[in-house]
Protein backbone atom coordinates (compact mmCIF):
# COMPACT_ATOMS: atom_id res chain seq x y z
CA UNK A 1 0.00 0.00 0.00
CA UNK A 2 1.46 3.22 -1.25
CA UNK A 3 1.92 6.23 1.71
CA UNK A 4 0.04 9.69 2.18
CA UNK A 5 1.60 13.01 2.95
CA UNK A 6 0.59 15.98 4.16
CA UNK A 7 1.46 18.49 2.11
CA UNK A 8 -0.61 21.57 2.57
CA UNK A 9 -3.03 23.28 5.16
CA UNK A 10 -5.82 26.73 4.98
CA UNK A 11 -8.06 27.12 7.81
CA UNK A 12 -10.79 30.24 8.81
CA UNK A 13 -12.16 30.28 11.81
CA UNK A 14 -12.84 32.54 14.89
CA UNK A 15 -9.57 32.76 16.38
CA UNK A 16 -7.62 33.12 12.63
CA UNK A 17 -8.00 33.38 8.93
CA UNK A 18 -4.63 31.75 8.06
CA UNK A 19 -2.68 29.06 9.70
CA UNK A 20 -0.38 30.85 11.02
CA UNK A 21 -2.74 33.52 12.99
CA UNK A 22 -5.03 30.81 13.97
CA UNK A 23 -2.26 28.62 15.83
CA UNK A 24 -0.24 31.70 17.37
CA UNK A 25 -3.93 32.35 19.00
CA UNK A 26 -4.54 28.31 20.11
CA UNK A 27 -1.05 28.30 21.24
CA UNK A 28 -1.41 31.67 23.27
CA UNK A 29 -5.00 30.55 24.35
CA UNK A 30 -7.05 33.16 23.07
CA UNK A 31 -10.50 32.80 22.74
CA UNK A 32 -12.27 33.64 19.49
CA UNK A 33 -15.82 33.38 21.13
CA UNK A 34 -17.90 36.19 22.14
CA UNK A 35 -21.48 37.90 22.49
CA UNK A 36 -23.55 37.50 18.87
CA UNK A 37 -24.01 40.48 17.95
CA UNK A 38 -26.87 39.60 14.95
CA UNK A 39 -30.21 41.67 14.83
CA UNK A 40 -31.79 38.64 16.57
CA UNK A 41 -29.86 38.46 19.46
CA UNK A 42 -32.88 39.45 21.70
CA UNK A 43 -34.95 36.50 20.11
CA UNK A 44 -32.24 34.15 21.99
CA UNK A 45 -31.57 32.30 24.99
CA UNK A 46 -28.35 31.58 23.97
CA UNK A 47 -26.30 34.98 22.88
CA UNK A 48 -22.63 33.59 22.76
CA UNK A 49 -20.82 32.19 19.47
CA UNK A 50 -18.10 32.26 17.70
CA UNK A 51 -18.03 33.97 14.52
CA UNK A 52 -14.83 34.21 12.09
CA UNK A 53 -13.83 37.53 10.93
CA UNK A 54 -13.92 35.99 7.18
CA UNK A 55 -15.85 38.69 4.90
CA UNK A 56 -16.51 37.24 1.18
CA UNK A 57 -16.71 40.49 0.01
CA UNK A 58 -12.49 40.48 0.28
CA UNK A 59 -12.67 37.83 -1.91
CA UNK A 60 -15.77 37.11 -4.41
CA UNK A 61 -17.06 39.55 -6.82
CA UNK A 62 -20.86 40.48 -6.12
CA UNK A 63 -21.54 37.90 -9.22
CA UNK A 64 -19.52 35.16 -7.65
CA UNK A 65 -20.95 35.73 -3.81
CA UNK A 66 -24.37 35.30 -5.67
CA UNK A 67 -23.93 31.80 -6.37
CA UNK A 68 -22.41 31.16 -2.86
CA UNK A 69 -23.35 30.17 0.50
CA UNK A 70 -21.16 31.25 3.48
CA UNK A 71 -20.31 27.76 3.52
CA UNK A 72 -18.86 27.67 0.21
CA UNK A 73 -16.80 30.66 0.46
CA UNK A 74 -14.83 29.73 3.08
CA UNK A 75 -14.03 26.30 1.76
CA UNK A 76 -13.09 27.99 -1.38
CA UNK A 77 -10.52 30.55 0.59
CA UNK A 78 -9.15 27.60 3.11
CA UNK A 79 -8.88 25.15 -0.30
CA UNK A 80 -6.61 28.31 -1.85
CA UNK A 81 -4.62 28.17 1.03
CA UNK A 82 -3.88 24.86 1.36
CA UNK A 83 -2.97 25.01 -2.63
CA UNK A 84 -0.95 27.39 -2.49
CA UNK A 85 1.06 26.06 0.65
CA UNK A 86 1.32 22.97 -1.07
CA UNK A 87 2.90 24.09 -3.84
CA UNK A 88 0.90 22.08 -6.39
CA UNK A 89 1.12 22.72 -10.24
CA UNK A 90 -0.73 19.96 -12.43
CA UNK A 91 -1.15 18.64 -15.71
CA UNK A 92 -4.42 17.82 -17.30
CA UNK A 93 -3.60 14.04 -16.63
CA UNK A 94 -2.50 14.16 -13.25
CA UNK A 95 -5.97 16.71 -12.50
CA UNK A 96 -7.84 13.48 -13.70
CA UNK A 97 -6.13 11.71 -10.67
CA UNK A 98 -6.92 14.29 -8.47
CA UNK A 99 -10.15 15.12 -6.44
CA UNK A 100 -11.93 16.71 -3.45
CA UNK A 101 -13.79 15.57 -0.46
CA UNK A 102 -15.41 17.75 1.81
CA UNK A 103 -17.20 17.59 5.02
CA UNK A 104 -20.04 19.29 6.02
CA UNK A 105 -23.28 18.86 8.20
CA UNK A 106 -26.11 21.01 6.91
CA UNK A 107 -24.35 22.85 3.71
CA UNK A 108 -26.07 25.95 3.00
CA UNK A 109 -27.58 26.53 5.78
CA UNK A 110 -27.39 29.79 6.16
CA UNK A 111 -28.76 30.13 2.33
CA UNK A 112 -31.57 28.51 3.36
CA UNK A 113 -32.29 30.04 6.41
CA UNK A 114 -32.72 33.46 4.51
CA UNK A 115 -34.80 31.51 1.79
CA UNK A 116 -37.88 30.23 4.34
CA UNK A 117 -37.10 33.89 5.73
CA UNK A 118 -38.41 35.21 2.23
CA UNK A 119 -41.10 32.86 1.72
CA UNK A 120 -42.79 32.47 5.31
CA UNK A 121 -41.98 35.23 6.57
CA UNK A 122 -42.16 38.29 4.12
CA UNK A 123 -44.76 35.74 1.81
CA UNK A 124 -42.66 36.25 -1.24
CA UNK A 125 -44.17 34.91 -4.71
CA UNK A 126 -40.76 33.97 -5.41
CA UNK A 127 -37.61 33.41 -4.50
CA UNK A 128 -33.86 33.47 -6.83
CA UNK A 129 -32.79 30.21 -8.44
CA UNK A 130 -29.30 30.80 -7.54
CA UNK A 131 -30.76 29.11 -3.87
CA UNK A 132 -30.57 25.64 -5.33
CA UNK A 133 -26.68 25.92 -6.05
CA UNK A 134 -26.19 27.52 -2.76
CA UNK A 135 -28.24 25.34 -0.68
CA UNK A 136 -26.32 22.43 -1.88
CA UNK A 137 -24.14 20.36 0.28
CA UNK A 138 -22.27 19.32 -2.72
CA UNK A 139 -21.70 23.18 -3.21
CA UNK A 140 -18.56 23.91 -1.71
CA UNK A 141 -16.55 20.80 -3.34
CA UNK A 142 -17.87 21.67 -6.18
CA UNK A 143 -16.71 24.82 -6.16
CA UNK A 144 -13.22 23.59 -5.10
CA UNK A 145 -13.31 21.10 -8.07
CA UNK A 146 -14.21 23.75 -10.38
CA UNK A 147 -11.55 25.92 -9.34
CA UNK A 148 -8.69 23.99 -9.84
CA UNK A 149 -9.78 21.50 -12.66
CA UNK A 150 -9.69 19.27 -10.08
CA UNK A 151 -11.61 16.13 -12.33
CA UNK A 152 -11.18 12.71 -10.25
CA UNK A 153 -13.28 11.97 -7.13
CA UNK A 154 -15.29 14.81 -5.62
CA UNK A 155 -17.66 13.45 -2.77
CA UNK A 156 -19.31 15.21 0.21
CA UNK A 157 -19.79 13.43 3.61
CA UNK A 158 -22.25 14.45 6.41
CA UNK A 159 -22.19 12.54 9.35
CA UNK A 160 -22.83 15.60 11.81
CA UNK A 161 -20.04 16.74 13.73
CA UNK A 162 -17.35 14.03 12.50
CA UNK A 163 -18.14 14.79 8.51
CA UNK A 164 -14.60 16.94 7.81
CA UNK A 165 -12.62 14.27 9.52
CA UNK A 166 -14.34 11.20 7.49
CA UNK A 167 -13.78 13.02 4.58
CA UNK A 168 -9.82 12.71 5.56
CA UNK A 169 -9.69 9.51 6.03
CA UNK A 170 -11.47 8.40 3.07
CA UNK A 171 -9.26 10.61 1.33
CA UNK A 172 -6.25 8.80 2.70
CA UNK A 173 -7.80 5.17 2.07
CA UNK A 174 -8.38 6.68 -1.99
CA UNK A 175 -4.67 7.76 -2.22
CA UNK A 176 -3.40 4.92 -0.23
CA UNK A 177 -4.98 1.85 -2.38
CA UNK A 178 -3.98 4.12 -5.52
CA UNK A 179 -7.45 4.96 -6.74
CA UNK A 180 -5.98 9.00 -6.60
CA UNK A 181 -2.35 10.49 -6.17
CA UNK A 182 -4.00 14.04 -4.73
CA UNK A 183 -6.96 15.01 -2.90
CA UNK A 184 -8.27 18.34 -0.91
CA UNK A 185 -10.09 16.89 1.92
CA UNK A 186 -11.29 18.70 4.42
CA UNK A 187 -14.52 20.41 5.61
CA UNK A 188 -16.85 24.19 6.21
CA UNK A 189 -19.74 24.70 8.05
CA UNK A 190 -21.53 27.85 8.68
CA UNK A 191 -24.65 27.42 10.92
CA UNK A 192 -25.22 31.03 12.33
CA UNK A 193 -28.44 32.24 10.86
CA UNK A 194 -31.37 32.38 13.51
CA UNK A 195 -33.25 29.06 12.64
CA UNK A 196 -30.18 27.41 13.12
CA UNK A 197 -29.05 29.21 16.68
CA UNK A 198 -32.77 27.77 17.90
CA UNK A 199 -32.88 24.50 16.67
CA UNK A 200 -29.58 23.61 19.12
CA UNK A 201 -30.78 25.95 21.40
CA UNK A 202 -33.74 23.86 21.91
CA UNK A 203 -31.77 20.55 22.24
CA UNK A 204 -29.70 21.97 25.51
CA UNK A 205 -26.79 21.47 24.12
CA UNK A 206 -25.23 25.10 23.98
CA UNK A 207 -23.57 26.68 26.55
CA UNK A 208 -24.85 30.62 28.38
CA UNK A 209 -22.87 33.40 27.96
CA UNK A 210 -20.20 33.49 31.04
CA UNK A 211 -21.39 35.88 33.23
CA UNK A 212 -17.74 37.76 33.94
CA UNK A 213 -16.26 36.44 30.75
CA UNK A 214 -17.78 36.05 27.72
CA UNK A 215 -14.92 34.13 25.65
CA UNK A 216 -14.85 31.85 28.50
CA UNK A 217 -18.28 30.34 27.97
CA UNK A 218 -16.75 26.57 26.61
CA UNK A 219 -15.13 25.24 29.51
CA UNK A 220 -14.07 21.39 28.13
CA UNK A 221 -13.49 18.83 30.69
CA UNK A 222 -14.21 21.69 33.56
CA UNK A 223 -16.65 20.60 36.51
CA UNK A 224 -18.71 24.07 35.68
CA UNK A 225 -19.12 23.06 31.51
CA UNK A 226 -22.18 23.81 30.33
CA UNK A 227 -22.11 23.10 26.75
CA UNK A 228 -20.66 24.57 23.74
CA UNK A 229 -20.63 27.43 21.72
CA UNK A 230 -21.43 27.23 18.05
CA UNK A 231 -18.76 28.39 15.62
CA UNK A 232 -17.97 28.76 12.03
CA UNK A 233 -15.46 27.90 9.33
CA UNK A 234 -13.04 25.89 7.05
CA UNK A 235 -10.25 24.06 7.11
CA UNK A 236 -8.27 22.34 4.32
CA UNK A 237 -5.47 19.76 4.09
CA UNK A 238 -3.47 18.91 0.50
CA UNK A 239 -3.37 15.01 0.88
CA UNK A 240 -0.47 13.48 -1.48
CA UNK A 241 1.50 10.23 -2.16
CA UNK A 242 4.12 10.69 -0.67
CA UNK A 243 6.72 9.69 -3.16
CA UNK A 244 5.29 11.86 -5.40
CA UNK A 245 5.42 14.68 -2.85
CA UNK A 246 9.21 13.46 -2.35
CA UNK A 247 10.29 13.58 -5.58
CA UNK A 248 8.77 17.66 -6.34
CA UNK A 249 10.69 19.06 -3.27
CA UNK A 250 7.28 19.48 -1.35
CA UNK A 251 7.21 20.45 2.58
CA UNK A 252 5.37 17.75 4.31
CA UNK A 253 3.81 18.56 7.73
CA UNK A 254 3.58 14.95 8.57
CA UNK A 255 2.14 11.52 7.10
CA UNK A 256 -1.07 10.58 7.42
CA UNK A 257 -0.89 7.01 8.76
CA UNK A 258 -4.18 5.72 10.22
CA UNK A 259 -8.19 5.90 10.39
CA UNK A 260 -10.69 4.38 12.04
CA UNK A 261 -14.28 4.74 11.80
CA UNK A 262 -16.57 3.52 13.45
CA UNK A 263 -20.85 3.55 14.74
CA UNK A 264 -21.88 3.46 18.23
CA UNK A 265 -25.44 1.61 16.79
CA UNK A 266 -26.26 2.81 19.89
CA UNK A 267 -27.92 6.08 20.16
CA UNK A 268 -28.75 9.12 18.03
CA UNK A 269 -27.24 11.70 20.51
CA UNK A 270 -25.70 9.85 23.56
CA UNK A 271 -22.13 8.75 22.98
CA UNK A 272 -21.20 5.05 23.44
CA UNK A 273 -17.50 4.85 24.81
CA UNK A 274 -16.94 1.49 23.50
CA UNK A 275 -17.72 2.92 19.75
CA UNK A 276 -15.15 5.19 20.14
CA UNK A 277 -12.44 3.43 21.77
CA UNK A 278 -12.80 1.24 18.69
CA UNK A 279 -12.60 4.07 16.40
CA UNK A 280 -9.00 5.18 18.60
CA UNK A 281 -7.47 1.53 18.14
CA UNK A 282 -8.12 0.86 14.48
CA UNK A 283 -6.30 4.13 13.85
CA UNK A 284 -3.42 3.20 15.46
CA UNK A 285 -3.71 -0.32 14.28
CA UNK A 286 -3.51 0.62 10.60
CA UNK A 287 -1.14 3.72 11.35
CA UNK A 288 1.08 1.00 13.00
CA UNK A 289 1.20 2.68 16.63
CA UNK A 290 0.96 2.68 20.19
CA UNK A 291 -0.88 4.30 22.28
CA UNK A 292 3.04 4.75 23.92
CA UNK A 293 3.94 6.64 20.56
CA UNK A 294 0.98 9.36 20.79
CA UNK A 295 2.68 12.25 21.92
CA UNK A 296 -0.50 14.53 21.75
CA UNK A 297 -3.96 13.86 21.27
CA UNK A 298 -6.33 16.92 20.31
CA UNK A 299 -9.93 15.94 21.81
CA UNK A 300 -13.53 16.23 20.51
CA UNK A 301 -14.04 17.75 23.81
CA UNK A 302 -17.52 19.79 23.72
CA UNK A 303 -17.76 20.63 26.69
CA UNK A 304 -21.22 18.94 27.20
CA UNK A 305 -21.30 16.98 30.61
CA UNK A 306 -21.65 13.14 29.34
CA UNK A 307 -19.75 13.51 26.19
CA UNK A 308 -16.26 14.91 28.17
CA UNK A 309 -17.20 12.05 30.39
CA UNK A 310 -17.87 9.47 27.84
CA UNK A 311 -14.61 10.24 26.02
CA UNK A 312 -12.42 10.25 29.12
CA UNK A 313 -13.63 6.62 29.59
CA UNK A 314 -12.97 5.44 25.74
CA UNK A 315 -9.29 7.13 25.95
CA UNK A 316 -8.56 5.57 29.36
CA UNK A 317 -10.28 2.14 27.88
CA UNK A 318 -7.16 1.98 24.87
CA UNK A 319 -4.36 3.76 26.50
CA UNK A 320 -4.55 2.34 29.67
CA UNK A 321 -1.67 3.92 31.59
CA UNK A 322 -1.07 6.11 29.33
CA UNK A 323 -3.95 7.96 29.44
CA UNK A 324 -2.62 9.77 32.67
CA UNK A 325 0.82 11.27 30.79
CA UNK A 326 -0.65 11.26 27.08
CA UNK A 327 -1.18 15.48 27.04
CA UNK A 328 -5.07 15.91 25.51
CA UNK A 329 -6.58 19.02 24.85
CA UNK A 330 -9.85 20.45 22.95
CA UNK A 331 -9.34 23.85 21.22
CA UNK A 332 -13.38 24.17 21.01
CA UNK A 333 -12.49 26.17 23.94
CA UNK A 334 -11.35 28.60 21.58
CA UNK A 335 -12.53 28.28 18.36
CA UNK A 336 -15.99 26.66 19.22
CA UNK A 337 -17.38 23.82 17.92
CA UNK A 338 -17.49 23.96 13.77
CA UNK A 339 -19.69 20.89 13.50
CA UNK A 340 -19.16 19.26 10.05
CA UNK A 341 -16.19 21.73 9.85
CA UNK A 342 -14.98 21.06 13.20
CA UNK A 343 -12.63 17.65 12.84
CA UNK A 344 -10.33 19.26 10.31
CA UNK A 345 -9.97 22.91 11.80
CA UNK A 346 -8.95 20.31 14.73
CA UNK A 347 -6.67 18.20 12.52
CA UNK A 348 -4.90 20.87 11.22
CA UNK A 349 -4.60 22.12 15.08
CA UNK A 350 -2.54 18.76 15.58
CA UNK A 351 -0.58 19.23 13.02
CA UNK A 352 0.45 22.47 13.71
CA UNK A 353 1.11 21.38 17.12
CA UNK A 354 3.33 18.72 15.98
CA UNK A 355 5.71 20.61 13.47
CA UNK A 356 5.84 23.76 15.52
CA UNK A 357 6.24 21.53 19.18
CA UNK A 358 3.87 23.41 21.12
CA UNK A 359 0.69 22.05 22.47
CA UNK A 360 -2.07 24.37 22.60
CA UNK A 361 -4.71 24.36 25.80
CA UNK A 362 -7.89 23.46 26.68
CA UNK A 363 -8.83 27.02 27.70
CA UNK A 364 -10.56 28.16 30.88
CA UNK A 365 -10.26 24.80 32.31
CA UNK A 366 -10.89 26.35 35.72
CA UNK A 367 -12.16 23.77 38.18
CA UNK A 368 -11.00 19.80 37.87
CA UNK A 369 -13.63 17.49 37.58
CA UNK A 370 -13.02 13.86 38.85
CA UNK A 371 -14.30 12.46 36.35
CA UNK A 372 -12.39 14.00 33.48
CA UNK A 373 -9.40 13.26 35.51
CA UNK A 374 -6.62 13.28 32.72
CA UNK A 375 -3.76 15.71 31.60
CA UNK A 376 -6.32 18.28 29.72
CA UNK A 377 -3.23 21.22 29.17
CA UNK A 378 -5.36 22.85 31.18
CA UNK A 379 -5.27 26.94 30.36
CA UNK A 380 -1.81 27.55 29.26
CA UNK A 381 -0.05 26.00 26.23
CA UNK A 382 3.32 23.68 26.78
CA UNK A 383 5.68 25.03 23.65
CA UNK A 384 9.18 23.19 23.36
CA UNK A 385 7.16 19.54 23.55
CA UNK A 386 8.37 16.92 21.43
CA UNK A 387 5.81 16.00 19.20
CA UNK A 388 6.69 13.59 16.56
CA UNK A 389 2.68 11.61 16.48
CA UNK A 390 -0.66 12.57 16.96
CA UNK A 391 -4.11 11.97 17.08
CA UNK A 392 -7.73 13.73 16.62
CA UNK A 393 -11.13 12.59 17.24
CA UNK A 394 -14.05 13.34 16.12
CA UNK A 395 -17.14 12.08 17.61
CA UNK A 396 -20.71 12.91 16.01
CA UNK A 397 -24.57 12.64 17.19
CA UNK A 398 -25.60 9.95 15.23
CA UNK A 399 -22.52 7.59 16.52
CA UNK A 400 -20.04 8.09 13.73
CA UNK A 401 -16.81 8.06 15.03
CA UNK A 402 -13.71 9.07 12.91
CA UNK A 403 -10.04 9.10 14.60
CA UNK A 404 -6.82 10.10 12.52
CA UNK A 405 -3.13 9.35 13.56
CA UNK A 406 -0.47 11.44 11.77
CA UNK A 407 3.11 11.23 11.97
CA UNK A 408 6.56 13.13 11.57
CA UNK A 409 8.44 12.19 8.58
């Protein structure tokens, strides 16, 4: 089986626009969340998120922002970034071995949240047909495809909040048994209109506005968490063979080595540990690991009660020991939680973490909780770390599970 590297990385989010800005922030801990500050803010219970500074306007023409969701911009501008970093140049035959797959949970949303808007609530006759192609959750790969020529495998996955990360490590298994030599794979998600805010306001799952600290409302793995905040963006990764990569000179952040995916068949929204302790050691199977060799393991970590405690359980359940010196941490203390967007913009955190050797925190972790009783880099980062593995989970409502294991090369 042939190897996959890693060759180039874009990311927008709430705490950074480019790589480099959104890991000085992680690494610093600073918190992109804050108050929403949308006309409807009074309409909610809820009134913290975080939002990404991203305007498409910077980037689109008013032609090309007509045929795109939010969604779909931001893949587009995290996709360039990655491209570019990679340092890609095809022919027309090697674009034929080259695709896309994206991530995302609910696509358009935010394009359709404006379109019932129209129609129930101001009783247009009408509405554009530009909707359909920015409704879409096909959309933003699409787009991606479009834009480079890109003409072998382009395929979407939604599997809630593990989407971006399944649509890695399919990725990897395409390049790996030689069906592809290059694919974007990654995810965006942009889930901030009003409809949306209510619908996950309604299931309990979001955490109030910090009374003396806005920023500080996702407290992963805290005793006083109270669920998370809902944030926005994209994140990108160029996935290569890695002789090919060799052989052009290309930087590689790291090889991607190992995936597992798995379903709790359990319950739509209550976590199973066991499903995702399986997910954890069929990465490392196939990436050939330990759980000794993980130097760093970047969390799902939401922040909700049982699923901190539910994943505390499945990574004491396969690292045994080692679960009590293996550093964790969840960044959706920082940069919120993405949903279909959020296991890449977390991938891409462990990477980061790994070639620069500084782990970044689980922020305002500010009271232990017995339960969640492992080393959570609790509110201050740990720079000159030797990192030389990883891992990031992803685990969704619905019980897909999705793990990835990347190494130094």
């Amino acid at each position: 089986m042939r190897r996959v590297a890693i060759t180039g990385v874009g990311v927008i989010s709430a705490v950074g626009n480019s790589s480099g800005e959104f890991f000085d922030n992680l690494a610093a801990g600073k918190s992109g969340i804050r108050r929403v500050t949308s006309d409807f803010v009074d309409k909610l219970g809820v009134k913290v998120t975080a939002v990404s500074a991203f305007q498409g306007e910077d980037f689109f023409s008013k032609k090309q922002l007509g045929l795109l969701d939010r969604t779909s911009q931001m893949a587009l501008v995290a996709a360039g970034q990655a491209w570019r970093d990679s340092g890609l140049e095809l022919g027309e035959e090697e674009k034929q071995r080259s695709g896309v797959y994206l991530g995302t949970g609910m696509g358009g949303a935010n394009s359709l949240d404006e379109m019932f808007g129209k129609l129930y609530k101001n009783g247009a006759a009408r509405v554009s047909p530009l909707f359909v192609p920015r409704i879409m959750s096909n959309a933003p790969a699409s787009h991606i495809s479009i834009q480079y020529g890109l003409s072998g495998p382009c395929l979407t996955f939604s599997t809630a909040c593990s989407s971006s990360s399944v649509s890695i490590g399919e990725a990897f298994r395409q390049i790996k048994a030689g069906y592809a030599d290059i694919i974007l794979a990654g995810g965006a998600e942009s889930l901030l209109a009003y409809g949306s805010f209510k619908c996950w306001e309604s299931l309990g799952v979001l955490a109030p506005e910090d009374a003396e600290q806005p920023a500080a409302s996702c407290r992963p793995f805290s005793r006083d968490r109270a669920g998370f905040v809902l944030g926005e963006g994209a994140a990108i990764v160029a996935l290569e063979e890695m002789e090919r990569a060799r052989k052009r000179g290309a930087h590689i952040y790291g090889e991607l080595a190992g995936y597992g995916s798995t379903a709790d068949a359990q319950h739509i929204t209550n976590p199973s540990p066991d499903g995702q302790a399986r997910a954890m050691r069929l990465a490392l199977e196939e990436a050939r690991t330990s759980p000794e060799e993980i130097d760093y393991v970047n969390a799902h970590g939401t922040a909700t009660i049982n699923n901190d405690i539910v994943e505390t359980l499945a990574i004491k359940k396969v690292f045994g020991e080692r679960s009590r010196t293996v550093p964790i941490s969840s960044t959706k203390s920082m940069h919120g939680h993405l949903l279909g967007a959020t296991g890449a913009v977390e991938f891409v955190a462990a990477l980061l973490a790994m070639k620069y050797g500084t782990l970044p925190p689980t922020a305002y972790l500010r009271l232990p909780d017995p339960e969640c009783d492992l080393d959570y880099v609790p509110n201050v980062g740990r720079s000159g770390v030797r990192v030389r593995t990883i891992m990031s989970n992803s685990f969704a409502f619905g019980g897909t599970n999705a793990v990835l294991v990347a190494k130094a090369v």
